[in-house]
Protein backbone atom coordinates (compact mmCIF):
# COMPACT_ATOMS: atom_id res chain seq x y z
CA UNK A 1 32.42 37.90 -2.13
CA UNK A 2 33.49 34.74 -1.37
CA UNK A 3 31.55 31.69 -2.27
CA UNK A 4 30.99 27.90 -3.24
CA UNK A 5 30.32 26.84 -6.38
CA UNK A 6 28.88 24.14 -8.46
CA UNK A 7 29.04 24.64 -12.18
CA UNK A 8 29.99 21.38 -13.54
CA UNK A 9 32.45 21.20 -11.15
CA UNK A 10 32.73 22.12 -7.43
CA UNK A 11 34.94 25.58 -6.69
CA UNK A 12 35.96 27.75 -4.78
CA UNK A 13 35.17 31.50 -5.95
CA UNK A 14 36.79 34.66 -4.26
CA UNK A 15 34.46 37.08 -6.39
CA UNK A 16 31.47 35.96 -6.59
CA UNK A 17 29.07 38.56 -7.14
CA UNK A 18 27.57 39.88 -3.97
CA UNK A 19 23.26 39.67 -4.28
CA UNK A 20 20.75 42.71 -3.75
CA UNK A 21 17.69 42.49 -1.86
CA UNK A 22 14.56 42.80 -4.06
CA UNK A 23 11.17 43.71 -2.23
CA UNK A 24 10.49 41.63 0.84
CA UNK A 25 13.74 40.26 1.08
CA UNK A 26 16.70 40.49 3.47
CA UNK A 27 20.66 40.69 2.92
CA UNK A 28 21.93 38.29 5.01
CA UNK A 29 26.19 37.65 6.48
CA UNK A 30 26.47 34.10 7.03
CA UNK A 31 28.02 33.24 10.01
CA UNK A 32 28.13 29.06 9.76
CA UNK A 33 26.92 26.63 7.46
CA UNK A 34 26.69 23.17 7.53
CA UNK A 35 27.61 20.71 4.49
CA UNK A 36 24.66 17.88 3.68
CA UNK A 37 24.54 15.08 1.57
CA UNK A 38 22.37 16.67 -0.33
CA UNK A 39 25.27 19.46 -1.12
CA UNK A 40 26.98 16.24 -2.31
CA UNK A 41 24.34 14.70 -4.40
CA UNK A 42 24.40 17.59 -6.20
CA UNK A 43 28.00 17.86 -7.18
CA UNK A 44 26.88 14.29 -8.97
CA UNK A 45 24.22 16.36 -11.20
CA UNK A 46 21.04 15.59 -8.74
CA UNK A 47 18.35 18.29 -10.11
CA UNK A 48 20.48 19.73 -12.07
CA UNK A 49 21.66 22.56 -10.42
CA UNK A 50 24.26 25.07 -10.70
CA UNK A 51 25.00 28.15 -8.61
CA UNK A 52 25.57 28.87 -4.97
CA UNK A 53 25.63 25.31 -3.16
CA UNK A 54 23.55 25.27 0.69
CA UNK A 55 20.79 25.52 2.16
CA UNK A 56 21.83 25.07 6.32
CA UNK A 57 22.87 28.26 7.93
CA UNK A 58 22.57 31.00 10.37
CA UNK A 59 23.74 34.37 10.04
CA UNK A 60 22.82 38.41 10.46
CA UNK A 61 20.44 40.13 8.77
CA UNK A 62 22.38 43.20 7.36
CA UNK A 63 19.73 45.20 5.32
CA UNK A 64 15.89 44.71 4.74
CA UNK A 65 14.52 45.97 1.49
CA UNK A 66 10.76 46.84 3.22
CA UNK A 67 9.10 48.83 5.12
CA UNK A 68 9.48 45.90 8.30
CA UNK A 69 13.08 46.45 9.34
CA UNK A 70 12.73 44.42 12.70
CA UNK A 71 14.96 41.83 12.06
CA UNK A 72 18.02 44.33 11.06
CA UNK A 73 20.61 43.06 13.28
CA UNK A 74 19.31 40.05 14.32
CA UNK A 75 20.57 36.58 13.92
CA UNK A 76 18.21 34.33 11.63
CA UNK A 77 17.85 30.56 10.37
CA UNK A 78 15.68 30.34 7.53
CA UNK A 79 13.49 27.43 5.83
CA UNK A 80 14.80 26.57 2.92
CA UNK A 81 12.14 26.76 0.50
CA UNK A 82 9.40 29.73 -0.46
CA UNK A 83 6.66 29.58 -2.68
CA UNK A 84 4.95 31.74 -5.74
CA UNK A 85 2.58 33.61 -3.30
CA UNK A 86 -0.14 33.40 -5.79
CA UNK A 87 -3.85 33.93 -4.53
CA UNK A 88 -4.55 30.31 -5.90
CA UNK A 89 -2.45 28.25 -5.05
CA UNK A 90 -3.64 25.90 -1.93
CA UNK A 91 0.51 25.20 -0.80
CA UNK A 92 1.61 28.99 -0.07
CA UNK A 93 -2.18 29.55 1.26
CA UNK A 94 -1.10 26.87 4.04
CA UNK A 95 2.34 28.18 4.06
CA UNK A 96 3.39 25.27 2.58
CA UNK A 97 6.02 26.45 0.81
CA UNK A 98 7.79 23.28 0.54
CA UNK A 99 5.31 21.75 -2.30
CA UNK A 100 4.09 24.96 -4.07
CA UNK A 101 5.30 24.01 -7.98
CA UNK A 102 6.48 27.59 -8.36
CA UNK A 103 8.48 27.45 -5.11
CA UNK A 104 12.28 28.19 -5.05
CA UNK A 105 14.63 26.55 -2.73
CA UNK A 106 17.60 27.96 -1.34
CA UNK A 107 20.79 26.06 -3.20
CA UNK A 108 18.82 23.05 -4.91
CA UNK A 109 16.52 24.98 -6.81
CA UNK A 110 16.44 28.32 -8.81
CA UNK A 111 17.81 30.00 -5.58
CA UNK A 112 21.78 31.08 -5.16
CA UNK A 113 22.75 28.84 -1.46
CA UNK A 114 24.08 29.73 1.70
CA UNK A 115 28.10 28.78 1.18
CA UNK A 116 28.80 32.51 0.85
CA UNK A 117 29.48 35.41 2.78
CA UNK A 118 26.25 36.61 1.59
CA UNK A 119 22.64 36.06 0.50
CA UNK A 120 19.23 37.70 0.26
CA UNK A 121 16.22 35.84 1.40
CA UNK A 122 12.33 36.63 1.50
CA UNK A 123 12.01 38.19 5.10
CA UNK A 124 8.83 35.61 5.49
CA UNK A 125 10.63 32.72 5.82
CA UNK A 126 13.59 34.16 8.47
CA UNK A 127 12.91 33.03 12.35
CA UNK A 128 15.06 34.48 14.96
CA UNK A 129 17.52 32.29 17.13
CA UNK A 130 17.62 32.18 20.34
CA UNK A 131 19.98 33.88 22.24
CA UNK A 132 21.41 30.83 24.27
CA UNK A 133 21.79 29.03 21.34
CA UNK A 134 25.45 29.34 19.81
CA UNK A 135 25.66 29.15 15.93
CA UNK A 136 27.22 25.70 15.92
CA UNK A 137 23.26 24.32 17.06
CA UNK A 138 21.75 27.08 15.34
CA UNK A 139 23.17 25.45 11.76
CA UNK A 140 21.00 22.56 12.55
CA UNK A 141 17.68 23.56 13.04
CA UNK A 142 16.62 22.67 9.35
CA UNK A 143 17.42 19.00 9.60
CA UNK A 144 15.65 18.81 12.88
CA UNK A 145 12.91 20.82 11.83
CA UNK A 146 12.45 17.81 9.36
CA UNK A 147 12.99 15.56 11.51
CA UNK A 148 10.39 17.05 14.14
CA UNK A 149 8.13 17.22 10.94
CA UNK A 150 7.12 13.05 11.72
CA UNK A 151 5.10 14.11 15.25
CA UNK A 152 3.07 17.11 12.93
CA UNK A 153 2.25 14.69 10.40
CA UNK A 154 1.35 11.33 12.87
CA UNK A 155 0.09 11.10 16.17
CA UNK A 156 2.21 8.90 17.75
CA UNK A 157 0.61 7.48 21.40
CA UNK A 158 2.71 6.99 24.23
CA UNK A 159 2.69 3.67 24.36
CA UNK A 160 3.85 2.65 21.02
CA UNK A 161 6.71 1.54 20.28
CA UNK A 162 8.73 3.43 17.64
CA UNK A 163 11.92 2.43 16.31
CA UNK A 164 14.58 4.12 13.78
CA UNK A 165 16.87 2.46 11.49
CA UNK A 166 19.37 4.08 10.35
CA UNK A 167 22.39 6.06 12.30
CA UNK A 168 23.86 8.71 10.32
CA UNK A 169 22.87 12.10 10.72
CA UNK A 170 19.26 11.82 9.68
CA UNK A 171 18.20 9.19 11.61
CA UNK A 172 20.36 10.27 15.11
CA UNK A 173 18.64 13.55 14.46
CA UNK A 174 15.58 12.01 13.93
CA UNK A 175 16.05 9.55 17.18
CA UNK A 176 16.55 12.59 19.26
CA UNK A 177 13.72 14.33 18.05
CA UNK A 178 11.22 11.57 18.40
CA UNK A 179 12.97 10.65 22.01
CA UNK A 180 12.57 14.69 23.14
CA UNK A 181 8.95 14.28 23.24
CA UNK A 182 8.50 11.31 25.35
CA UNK A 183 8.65 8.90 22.80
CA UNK A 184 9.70 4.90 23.08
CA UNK A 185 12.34 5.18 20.80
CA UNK A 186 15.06 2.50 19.34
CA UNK A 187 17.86 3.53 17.08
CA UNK A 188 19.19 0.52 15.07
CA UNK A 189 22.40 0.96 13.03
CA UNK A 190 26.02 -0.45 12.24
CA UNK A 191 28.09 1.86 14.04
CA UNK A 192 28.49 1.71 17.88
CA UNK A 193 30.25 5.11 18.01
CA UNK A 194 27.60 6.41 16.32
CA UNK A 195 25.31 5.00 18.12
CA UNK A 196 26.53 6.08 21.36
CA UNK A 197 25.96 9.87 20.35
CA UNK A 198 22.28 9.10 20.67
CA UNK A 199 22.75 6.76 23.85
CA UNK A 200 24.41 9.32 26.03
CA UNK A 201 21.35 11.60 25.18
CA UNK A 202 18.81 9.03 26.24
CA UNK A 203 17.82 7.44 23.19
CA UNK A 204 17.80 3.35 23.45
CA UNK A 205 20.00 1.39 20.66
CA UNK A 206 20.87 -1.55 19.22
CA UNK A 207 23.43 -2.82 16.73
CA UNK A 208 21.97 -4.16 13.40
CA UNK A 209 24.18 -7.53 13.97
CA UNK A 210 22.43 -7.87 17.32
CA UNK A 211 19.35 -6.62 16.73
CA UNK A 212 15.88 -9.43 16.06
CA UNK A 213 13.85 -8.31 13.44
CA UNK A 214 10.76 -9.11 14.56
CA UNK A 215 7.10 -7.54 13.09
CA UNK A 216 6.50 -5.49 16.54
CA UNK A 217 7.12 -2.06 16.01
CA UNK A 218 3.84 0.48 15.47
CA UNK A 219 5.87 3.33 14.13
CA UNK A 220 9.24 2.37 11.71
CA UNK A 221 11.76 5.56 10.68
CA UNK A 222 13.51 4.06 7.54
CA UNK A 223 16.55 6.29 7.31
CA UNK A 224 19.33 4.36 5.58
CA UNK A 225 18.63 5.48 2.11
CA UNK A 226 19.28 2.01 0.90
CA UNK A 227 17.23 -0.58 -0.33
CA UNK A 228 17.65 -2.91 2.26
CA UNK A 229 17.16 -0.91 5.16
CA UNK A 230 13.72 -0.42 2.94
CA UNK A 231 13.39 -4.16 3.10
CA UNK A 232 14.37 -4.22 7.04
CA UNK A 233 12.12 -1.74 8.09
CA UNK A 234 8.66 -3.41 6.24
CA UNK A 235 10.00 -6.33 7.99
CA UNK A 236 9.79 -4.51 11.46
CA UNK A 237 6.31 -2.72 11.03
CA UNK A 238 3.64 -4.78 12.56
CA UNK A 239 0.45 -5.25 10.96
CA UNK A 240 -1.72 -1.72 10.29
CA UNK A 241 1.51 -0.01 12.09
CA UNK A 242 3.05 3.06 9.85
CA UNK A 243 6.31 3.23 7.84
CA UNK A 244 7.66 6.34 7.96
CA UNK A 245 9.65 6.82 4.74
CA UNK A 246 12.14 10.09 5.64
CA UNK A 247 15.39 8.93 3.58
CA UNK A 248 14.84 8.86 -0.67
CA UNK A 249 15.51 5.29 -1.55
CA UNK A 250 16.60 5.49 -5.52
CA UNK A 251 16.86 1.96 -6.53
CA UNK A 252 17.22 -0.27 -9.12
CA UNK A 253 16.82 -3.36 -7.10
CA UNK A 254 13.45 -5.49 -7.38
CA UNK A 255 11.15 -4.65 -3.44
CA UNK A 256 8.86 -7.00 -2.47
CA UNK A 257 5.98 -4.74 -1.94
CA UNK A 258 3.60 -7.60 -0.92
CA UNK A 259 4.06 -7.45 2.75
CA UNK A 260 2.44 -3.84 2.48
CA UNK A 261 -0.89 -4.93 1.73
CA UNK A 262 -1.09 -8.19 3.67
CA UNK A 263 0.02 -6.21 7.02
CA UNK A 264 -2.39 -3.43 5.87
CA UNK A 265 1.00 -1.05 6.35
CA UNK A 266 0.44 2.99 6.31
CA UNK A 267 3.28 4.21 4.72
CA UNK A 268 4.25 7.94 5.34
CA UNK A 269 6.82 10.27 3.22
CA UNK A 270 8.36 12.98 5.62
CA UNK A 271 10.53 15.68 3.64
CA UNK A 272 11.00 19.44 5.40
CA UNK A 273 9.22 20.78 8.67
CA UNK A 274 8.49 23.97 10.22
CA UNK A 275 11.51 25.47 12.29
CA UNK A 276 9.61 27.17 15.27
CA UNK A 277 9.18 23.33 17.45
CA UNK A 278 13.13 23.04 16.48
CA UNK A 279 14.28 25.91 17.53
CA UNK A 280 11.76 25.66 20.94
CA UNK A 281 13.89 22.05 21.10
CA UNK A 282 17.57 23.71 21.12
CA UNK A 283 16.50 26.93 23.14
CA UNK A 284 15.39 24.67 26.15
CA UNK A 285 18.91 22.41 25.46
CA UNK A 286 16.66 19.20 24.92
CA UNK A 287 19.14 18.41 22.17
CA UNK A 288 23.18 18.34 21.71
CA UNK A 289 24.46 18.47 18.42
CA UNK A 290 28.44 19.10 19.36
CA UNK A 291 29.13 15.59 19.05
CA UNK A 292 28.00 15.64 14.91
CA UNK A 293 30.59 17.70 14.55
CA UNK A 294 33.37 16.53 12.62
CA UNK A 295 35.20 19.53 11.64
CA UNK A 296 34.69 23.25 11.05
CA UNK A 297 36.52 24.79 8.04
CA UNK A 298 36.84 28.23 6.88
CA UNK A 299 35.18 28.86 3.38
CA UNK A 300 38.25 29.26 1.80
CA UNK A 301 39.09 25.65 2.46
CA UNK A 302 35.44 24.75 1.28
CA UNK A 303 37.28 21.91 -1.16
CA UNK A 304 39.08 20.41 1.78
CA UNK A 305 35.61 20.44 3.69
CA UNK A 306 33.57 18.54 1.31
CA UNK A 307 36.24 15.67 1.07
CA UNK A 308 36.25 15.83 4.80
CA UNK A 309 32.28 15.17 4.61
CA UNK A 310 32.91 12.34 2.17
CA UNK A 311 34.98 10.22 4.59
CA UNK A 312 33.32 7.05 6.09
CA UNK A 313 33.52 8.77 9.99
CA UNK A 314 32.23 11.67 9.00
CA UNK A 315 28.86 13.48 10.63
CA UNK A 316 28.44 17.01 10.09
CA UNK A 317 31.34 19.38 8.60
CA UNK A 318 30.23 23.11 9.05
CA UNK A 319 32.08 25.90 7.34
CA UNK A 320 32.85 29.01 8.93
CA UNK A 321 32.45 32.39 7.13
């Protein structure tokens, strides 16, 4: 089968061998996957990984090897991690799949990805999609899921004021998200175009170079990955508000921590989230993701895809099976 892979180099492979579903797992035909930074990261020897790259996707269950065959035929998104199942361990006892230290994660970690034609999956971590929802919004329901993962972890009131800084595709996904619930939300970020993706949805903005940073905010989304948006968004939390912490800041760079204990300031790390409130969130059309879009690219133009996703204007590339 076809596939893309990362094995000390990124490359295209037209014979990739095609997997077989072991107990409890499916044989999925992906239909669409999308390309993230993470995908990216890894091609510069983040955990270490080689094998199958992705982990965004929908596609058809073709085969179930199990006695459950109910999904046969059906189109599925799945989370991207599952854990060791063991009677003792707490994370897979809460489902939690995502911090069980067994777990395996679907092109990151000890698990073959989703740029293929084919892959086999545990059946218990497959959802169904929507029939109204076409596969180029079904390939985002795992970085909304994570982004919807904020309102499960905090109880945000109604009357707070949250803002998001940060507007790439983590924190416009996040923006939306947070603003689909009834949120007061404010995306801050450098680029107006991206900006008004969020705008036309409902979502209040503001440019960076405009924008007062003033200690007013109860809930802060740091999602620029750098260590100044770090620095920004500490400045923005008032005092005994929460920092929300959903990009991974890897610096070298000397923070100023102080301001965290003076202003009492919660802060919050938000990684993966479940994928049934997404999906609820794209079957009811409370969120358009057509505009990420930058380009969709058949597999076997994978290479020209991931340079796409490297350039400045780029979103979201998606490749096409």
């Amino acid at each position: 089968m076809k596939a893309v892979v990362f094995d000390n180099g990124l490359k295209f492979d037209n014979n990739y061998p095609k997997p077989i579903p072991q107990k409890g797992e499916a044989l999925i035909k992906v239909t669409m996957a999308g390309i993230c930074n993470t995908d990216y990261e890894i091609t510069k020897g983040y955990m270490g990984y080689k094998g199958v790259l992705g982990h965004e996707f929908v596609g058809i269950v073709e085969e179930i090897n199990g006695e459950d065959k109910s999904l046969v035929g059906k189109r599925v998104v799945a989370e991207i991690s599952w854990g060791c199942n063991n009677p003792d361990c707490e994370w897979c006892a809460k489902k939690n799949y995502r911090h069980c230290p067994n777990r395996h994660t679907i092109g990151i970690w000890r698990k073959d990805g989703c740029f293929a034609e084919y892959l086999t999956l545990p059946t218990n971590i497959l959802f169904e999609v929507p029939e109204n929802v076409p596969d180029e919004q079904a390939v985002f329901v795992e970085p909304l899921a994570a982004a919807c993962e904020i309102t499960e972890q905090l109880h945000i009131e109604p009357m707070q004021k949250v803002v998001v800084l940060g507007d790439g595709k983590l924190g416009l996904t996040t923006a939306l998200a947070l603003h689909s619930v009834n949120l007061d939300v404010l995306l801050v970020g450098k680029h107006q175009n991206k900006l008004e993706i969020a705008k036309n949805q409902g979502v209040k903005t503001a440019l960076l170079q405009d924008f007062v940073v003033e200690k007013k905010y109860d809930v802060v989304v740091e999602a620029t990955g750098t260590a100044g948006g770090f620095e920004t968004s500490i400045a923005l939390t008032k005092p005994r508000g929460v920092l929300v912490l959903k990009s991974t800041v890897a610096t070298g760079k000397e923070l100023n921590l102080a301001p965290i204990v003076i202003d009492e300031i919660t802060v919050l790390g938000s990684r993966c989230g479940q994928f049934p409130p997404a999906l609820r969130l794209l079957e009811n059309n409370q969120i358009d993701f057509k505009p990420f879009i930058s380009g969709i690219y058949s597999i076997d133009d994978a290479i020209k895809a991931f340079d796409r996703n490297k350039e400045k204007d780029s979103l979201k590339v998606l490749l096409k099976m």
